[in-house]
ModelCIF file with pLDDT and N, C-alpha, C, O atoms, coordinates in Angstrom:
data_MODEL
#
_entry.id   MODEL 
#
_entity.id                         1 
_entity.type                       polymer 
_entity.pdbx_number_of_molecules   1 
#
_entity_poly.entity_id                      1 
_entity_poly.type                           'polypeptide(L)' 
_entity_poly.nstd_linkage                   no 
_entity_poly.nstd_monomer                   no 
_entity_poly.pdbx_seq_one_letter_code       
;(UNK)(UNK)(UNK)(UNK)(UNK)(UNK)(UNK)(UNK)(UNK)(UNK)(UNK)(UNK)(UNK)(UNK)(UNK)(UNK)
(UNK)(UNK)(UNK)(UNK)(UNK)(UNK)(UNK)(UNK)(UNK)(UNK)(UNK)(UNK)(UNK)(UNK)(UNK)(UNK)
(UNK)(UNK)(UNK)(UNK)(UNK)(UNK)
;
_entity_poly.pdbx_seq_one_letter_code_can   XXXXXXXXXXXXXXXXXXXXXXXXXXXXXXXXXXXXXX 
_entity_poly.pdbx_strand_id                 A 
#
loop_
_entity_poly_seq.entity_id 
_entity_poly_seq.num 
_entity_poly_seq.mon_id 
_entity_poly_seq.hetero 
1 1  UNK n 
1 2  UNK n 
1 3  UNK n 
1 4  UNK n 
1 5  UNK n 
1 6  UNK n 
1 7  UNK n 
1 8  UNK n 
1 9  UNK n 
1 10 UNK n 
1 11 UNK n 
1 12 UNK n 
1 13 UNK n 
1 14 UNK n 
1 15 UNK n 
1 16 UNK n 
1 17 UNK n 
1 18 UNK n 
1 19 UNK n 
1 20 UNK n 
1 21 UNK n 
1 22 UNK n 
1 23 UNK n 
1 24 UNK n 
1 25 UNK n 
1 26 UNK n 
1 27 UNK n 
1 28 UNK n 
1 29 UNK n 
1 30 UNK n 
1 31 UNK n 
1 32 UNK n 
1 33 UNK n 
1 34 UNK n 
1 35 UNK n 
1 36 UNK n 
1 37 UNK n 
1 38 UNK n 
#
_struct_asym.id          A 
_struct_asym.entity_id   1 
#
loop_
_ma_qa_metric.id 
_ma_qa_metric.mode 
_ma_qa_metric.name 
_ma_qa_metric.software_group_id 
_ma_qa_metric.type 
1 global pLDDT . pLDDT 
2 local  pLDDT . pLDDT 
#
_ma_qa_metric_global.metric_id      1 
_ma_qa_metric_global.metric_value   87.53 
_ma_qa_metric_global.model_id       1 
_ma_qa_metric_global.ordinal_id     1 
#
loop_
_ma_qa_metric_local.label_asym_id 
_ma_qa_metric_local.label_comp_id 
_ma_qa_metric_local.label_seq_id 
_ma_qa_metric_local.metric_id 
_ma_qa_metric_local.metric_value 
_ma_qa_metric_local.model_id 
_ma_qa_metric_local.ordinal_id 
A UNK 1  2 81.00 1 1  
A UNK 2  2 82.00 1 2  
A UNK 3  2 85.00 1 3  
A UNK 4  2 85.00 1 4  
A UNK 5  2 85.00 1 5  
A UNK 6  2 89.00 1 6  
A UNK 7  2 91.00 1 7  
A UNK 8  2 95.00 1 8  
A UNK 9  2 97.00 1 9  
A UNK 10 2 95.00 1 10 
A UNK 11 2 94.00 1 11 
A UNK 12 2 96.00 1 12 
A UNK 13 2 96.00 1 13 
A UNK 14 2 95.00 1 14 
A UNK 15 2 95.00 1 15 
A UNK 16 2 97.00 1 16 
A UNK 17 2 96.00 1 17 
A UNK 18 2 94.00 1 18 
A UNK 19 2 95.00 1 19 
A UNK 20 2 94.00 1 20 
A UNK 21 2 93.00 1 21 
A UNK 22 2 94.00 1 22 
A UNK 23 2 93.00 1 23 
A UNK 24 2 90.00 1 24 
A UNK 25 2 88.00 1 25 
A UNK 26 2 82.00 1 26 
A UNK 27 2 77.00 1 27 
A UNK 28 2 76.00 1 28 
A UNK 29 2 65.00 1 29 
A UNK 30 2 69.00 1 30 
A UNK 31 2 70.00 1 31 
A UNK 32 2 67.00 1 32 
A UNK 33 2 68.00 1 33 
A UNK 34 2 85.00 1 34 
A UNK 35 2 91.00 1 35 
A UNK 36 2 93.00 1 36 
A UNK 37 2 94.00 1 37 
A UNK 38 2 94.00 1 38 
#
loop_
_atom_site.group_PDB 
_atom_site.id 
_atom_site.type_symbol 
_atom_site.label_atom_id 
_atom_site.label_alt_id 
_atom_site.label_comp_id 
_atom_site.label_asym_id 
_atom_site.label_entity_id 
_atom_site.label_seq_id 
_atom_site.pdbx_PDB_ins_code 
_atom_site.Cartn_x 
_atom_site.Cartn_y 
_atom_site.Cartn_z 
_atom_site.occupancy 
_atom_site.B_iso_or_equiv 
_atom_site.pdbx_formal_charge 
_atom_site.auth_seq_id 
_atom_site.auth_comp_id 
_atom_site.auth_asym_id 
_atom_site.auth_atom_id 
_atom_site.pdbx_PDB_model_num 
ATOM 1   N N  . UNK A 1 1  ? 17.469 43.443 43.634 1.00 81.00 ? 1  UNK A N  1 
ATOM 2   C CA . UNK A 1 1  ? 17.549 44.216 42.389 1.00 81.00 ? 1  UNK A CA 1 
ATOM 3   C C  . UNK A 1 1  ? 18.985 44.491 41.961 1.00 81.00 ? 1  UNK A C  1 
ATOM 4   O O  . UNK A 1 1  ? 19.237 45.559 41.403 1.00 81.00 ? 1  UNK A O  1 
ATOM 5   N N  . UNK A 1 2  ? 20.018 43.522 42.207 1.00 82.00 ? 2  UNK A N  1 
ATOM 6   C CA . UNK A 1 2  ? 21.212 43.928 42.030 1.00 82.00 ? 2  UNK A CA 1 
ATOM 7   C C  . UNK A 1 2  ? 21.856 42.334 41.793 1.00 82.00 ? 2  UNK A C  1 
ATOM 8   O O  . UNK A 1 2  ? 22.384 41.976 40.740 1.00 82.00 ? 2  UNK A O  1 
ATOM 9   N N  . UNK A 1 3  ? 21.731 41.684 42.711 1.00 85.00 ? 3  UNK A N  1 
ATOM 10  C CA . UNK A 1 3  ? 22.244 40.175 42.442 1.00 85.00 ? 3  UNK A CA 1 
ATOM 11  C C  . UNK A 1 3  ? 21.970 39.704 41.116 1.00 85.00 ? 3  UNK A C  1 
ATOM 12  O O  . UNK A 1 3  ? 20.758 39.493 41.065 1.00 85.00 ? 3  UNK A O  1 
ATOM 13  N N  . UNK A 1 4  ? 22.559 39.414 39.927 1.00 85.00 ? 4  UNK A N  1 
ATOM 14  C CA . UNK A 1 4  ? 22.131 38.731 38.753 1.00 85.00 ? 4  UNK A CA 1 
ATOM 15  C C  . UNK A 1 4  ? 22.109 36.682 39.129 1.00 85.00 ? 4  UNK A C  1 
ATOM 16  O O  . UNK A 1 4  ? 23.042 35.883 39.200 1.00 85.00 ? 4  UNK A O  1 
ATOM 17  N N  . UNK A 1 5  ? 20.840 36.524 39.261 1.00 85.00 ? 5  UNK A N  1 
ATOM 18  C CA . UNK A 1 5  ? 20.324 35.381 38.814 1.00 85.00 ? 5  UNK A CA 1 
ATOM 19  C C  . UNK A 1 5  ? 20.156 34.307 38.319 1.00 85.00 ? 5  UNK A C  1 
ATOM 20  O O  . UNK A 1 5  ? 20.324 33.165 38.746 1.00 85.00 ? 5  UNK A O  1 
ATOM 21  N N  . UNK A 1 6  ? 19.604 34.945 36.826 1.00 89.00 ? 6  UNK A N  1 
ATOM 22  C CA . UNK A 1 6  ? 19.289 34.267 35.471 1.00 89.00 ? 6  UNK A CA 1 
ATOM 23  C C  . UNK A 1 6  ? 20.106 34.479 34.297 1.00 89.00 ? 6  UNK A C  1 
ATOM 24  O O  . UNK A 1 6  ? 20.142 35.527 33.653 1.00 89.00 ? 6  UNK A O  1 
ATOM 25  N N  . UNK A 1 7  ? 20.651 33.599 34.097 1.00 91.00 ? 7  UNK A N  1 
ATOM 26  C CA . UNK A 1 7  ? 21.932 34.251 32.306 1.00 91.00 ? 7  UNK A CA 1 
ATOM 27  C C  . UNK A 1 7  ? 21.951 33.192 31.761 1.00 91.00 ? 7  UNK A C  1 
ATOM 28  O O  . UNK A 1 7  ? 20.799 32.767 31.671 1.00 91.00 ? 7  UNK A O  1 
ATOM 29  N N  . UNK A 1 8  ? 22.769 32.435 31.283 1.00 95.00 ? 8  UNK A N  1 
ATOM 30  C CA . UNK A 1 8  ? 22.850 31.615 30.431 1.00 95.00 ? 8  UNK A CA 1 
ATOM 31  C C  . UNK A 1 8  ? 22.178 31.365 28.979 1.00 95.00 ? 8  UNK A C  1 
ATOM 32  O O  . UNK A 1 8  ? 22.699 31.955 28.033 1.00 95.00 ? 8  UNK A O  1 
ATOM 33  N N  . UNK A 1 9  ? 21.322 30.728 28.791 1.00 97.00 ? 9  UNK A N  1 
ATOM 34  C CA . UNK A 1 9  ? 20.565 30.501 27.562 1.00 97.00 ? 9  UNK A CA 1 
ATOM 35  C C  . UNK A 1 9  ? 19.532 31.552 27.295 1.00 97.00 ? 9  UNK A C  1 
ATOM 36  O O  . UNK A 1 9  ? 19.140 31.880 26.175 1.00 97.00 ? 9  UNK A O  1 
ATOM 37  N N  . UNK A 1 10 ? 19.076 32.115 28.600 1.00 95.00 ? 10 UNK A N  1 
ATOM 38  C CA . UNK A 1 10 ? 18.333 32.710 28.710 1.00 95.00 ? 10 UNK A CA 1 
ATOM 39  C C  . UNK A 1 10 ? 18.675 34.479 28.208 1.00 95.00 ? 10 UNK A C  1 
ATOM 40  O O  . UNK A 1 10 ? 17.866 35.227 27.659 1.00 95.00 ? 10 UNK A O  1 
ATOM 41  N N  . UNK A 1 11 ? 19.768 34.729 28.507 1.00 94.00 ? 11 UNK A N  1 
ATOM 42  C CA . UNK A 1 11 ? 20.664 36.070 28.017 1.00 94.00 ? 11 UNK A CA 1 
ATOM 43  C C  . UNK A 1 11 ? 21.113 36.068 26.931 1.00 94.00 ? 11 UNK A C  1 
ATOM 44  O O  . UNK A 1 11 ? 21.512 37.078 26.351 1.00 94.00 ? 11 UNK A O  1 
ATOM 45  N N  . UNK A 1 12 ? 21.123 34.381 26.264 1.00 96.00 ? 12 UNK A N  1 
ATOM 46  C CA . UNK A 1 12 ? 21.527 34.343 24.808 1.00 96.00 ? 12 UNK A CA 1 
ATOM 47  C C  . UNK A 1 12 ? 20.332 34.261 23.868 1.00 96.00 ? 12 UNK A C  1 
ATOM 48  O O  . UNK A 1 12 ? 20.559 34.370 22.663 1.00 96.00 ? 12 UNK A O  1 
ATOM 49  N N  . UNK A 1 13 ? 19.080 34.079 24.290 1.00 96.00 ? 13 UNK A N  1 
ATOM 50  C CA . UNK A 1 13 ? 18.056 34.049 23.144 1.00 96.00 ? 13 UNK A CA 1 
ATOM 51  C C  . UNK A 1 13 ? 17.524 35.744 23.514 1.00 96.00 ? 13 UNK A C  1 
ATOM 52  O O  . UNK A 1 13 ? 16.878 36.455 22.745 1.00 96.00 ? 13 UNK A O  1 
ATOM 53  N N  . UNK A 1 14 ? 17.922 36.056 24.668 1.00 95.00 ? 14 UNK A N  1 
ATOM 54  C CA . UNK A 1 14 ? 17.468 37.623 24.233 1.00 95.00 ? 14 UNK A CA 1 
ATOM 55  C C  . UNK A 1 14 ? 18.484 38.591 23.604 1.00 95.00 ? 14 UNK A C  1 
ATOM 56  O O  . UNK A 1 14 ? 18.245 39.794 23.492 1.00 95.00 ? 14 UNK A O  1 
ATOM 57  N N  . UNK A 1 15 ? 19.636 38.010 23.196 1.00 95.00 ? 15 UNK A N  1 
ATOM 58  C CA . UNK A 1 15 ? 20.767 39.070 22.214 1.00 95.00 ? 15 UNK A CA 1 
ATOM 59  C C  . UNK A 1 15 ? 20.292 38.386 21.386 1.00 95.00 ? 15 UNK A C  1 
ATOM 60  O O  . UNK A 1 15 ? 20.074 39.326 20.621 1.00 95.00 ? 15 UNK A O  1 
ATOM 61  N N  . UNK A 1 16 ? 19.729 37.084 20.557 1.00 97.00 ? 16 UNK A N  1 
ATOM 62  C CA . UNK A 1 16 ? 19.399 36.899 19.608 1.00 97.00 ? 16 UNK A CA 1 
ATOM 63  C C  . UNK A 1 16 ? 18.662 37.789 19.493 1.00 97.00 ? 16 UNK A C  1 
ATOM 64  O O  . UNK A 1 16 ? 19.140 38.624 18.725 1.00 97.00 ? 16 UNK A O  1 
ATOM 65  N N  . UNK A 1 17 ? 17.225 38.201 20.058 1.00 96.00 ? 17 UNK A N  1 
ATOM 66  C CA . UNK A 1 17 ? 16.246 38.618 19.730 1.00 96.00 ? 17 UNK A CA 1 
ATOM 67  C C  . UNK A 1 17 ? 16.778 40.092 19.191 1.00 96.00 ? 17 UNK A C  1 
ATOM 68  O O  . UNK A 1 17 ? 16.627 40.601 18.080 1.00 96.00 ? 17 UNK A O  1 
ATOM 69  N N  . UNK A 1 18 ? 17.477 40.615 20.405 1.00 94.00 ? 18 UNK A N  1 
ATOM 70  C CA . UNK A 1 18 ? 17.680 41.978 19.900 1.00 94.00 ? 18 UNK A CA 1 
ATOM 71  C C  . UNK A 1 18 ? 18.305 41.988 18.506 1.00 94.00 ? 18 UNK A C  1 
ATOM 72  O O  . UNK A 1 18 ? 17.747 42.676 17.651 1.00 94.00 ? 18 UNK A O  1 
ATOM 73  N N  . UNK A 1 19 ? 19.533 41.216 18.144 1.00 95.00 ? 19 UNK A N  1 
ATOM 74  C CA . UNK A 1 19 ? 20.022 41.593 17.045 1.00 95.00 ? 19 UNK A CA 1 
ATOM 75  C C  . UNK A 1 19 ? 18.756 41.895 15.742 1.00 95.00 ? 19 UNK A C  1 
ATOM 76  O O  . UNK A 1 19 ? 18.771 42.687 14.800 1.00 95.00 ? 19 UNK A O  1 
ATOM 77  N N  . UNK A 1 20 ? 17.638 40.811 16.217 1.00 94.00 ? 20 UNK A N  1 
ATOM 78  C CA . UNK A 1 20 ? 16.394 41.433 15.250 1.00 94.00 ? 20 UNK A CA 1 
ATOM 79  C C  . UNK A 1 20 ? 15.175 42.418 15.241 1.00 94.00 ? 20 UNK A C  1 
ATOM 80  O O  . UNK A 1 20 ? 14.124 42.319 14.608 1.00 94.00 ? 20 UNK A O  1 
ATOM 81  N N  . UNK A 1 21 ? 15.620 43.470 16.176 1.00 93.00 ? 21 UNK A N  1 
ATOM 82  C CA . UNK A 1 21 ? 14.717 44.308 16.758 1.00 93.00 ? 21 UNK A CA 1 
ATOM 83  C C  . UNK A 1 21 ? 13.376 43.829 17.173 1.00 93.00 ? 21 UNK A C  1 
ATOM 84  O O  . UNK A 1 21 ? 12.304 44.407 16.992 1.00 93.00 ? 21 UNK A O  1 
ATOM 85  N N  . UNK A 1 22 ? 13.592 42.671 17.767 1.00 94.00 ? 22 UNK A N  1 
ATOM 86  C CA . UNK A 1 22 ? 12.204 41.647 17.857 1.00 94.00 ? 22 UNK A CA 1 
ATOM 87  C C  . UNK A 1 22 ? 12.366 41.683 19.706 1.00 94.00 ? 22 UNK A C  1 
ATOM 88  O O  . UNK A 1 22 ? 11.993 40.602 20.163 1.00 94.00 ? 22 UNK A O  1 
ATOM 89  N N  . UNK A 1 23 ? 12.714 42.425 20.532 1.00 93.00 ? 23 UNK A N  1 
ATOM 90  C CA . UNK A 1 23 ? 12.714 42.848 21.833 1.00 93.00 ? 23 UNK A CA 1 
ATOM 91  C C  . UNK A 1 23 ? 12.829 44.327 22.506 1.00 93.00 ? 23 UNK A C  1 
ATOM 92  O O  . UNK A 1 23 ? 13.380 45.165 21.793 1.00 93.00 ? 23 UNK A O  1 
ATOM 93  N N  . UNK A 1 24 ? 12.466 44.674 23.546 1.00 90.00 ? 24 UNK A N  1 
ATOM 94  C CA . UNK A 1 24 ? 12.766 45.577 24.228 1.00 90.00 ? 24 UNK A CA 1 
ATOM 95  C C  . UNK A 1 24 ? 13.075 45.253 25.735 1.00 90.00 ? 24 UNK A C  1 
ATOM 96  O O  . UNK A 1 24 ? 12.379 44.527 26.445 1.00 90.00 ? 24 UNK A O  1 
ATOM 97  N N  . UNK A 1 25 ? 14.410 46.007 26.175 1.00 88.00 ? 25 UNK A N  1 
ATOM 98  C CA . UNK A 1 25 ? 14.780 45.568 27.468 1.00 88.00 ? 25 UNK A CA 1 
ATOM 99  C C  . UNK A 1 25 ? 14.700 47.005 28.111 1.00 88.00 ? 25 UNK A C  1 
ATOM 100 O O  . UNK A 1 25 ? 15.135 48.044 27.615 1.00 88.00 ? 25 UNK A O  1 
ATOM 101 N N  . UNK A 1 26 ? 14.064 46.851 29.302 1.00 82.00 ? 26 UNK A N  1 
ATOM 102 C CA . UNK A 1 26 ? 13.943 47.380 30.453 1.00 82.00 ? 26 UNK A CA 1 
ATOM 103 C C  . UNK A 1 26 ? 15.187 47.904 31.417 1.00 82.00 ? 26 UNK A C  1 
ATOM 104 O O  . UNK A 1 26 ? 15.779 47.184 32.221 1.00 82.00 ? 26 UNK A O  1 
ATOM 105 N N  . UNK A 1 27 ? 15.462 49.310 31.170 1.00 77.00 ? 27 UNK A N  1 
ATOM 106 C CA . UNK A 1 27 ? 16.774 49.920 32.037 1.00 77.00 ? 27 UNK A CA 1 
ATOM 107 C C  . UNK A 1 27 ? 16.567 50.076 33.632 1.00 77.00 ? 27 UNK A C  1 
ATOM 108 O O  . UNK A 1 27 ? 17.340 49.924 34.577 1.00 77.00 ? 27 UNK A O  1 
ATOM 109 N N  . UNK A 1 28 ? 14.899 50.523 33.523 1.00 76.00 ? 28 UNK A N  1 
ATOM 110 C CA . UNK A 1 28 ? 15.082 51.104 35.381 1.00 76.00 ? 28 UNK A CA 1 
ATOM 111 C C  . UNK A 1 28 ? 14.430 49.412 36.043 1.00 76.00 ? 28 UNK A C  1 
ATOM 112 O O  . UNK A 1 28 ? 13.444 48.687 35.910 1.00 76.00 ? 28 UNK A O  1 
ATOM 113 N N  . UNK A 1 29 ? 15.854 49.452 36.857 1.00 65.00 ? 29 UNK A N  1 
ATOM 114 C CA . UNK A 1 29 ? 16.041 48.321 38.148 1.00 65.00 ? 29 UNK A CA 1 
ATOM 115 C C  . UNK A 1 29 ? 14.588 48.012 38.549 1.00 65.00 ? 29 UNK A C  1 
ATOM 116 O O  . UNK A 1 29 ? 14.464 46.788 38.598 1.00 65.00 ? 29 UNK A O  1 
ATOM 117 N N  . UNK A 1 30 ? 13.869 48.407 38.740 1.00 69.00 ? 30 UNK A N  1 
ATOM 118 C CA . UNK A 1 30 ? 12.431 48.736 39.520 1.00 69.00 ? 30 UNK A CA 1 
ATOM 119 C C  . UNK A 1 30 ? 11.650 48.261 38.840 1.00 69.00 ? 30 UNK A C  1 
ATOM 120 O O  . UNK A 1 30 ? 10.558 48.169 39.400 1.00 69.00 ? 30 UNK A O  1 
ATOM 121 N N  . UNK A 1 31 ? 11.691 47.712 37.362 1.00 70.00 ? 31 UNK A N  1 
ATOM 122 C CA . UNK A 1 31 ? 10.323 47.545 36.967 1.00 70.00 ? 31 UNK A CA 1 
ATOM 123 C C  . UNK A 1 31 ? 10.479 45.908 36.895 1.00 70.00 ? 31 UNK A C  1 
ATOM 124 O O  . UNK A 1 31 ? 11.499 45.232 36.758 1.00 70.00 ? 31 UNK A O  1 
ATOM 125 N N  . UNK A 1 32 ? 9.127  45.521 37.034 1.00 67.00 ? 32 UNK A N  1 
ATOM 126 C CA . UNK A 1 32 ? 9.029  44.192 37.215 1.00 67.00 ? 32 UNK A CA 1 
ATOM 127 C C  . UNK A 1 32 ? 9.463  43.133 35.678 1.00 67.00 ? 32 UNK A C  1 
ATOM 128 O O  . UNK A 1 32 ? 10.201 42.166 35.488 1.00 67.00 ? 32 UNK A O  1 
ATOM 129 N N  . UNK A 1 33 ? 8.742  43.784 35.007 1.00 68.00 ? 33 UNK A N  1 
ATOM 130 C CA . UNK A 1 33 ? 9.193  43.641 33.516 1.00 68.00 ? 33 UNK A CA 1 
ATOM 131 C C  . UNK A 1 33 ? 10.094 43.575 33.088 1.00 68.00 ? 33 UNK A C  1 
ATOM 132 O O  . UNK A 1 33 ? 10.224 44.644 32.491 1.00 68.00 ? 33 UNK A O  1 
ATOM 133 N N  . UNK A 1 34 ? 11.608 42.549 32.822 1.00 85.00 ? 34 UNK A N  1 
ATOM 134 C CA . UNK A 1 34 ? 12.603 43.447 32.532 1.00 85.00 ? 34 UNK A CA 1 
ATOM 135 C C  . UNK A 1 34 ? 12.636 43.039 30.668 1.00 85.00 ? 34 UNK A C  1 
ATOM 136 O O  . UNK A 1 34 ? 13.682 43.557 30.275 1.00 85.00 ? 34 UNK A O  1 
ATOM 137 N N  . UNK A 1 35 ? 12.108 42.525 29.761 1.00 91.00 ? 35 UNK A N  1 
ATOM 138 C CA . UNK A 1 35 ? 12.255 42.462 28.676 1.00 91.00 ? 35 UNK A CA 1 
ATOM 139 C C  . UNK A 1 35 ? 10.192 41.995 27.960 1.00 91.00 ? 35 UNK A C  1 
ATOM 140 O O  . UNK A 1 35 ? 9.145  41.633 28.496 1.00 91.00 ? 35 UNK A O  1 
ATOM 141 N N  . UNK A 1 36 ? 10.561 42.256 26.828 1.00 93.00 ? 36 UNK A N  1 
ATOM 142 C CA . UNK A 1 36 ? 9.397  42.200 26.291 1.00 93.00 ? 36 UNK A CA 1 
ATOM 143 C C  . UNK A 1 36 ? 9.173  41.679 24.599 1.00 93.00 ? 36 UNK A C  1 
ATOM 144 O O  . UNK A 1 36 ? 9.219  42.492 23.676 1.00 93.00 ? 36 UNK A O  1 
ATOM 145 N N  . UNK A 1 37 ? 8.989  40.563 24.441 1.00 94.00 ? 37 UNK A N  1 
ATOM 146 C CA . UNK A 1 37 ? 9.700  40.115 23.038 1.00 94.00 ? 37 UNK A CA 1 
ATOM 147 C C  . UNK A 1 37 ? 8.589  39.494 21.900 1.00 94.00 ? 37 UNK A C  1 
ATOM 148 O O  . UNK A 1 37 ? 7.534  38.940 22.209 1.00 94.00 ? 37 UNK A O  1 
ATOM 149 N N  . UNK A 1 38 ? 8.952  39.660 20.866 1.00 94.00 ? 38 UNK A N  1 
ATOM 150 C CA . UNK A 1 38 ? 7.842  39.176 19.695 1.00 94.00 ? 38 UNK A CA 1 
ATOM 151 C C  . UNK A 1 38 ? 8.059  38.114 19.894 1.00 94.00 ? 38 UNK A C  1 
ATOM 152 O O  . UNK A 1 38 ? 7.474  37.235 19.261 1.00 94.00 ? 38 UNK A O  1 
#
């Protein structure tokens, strides 16, 4: 829950998303879920 992973393309279509309020990202470390997107 601390090592980052996954980024690349993958960290860039979810700042896309956000810039369109078309996501929600997940703050607490713990949840399995960490984003949720139209």
């Amino acid at each position: 829950k601390k090592t980052r992973i996954i980024g690349g393309l993958t960290q860039e279509i979810i700042d896309r998303l956000d810039k369109r309020n078309a996501i929600i990202c997940e703050t607490d470390p713990n949840a399995v879920r960490y984003v949720t997107f139209n």
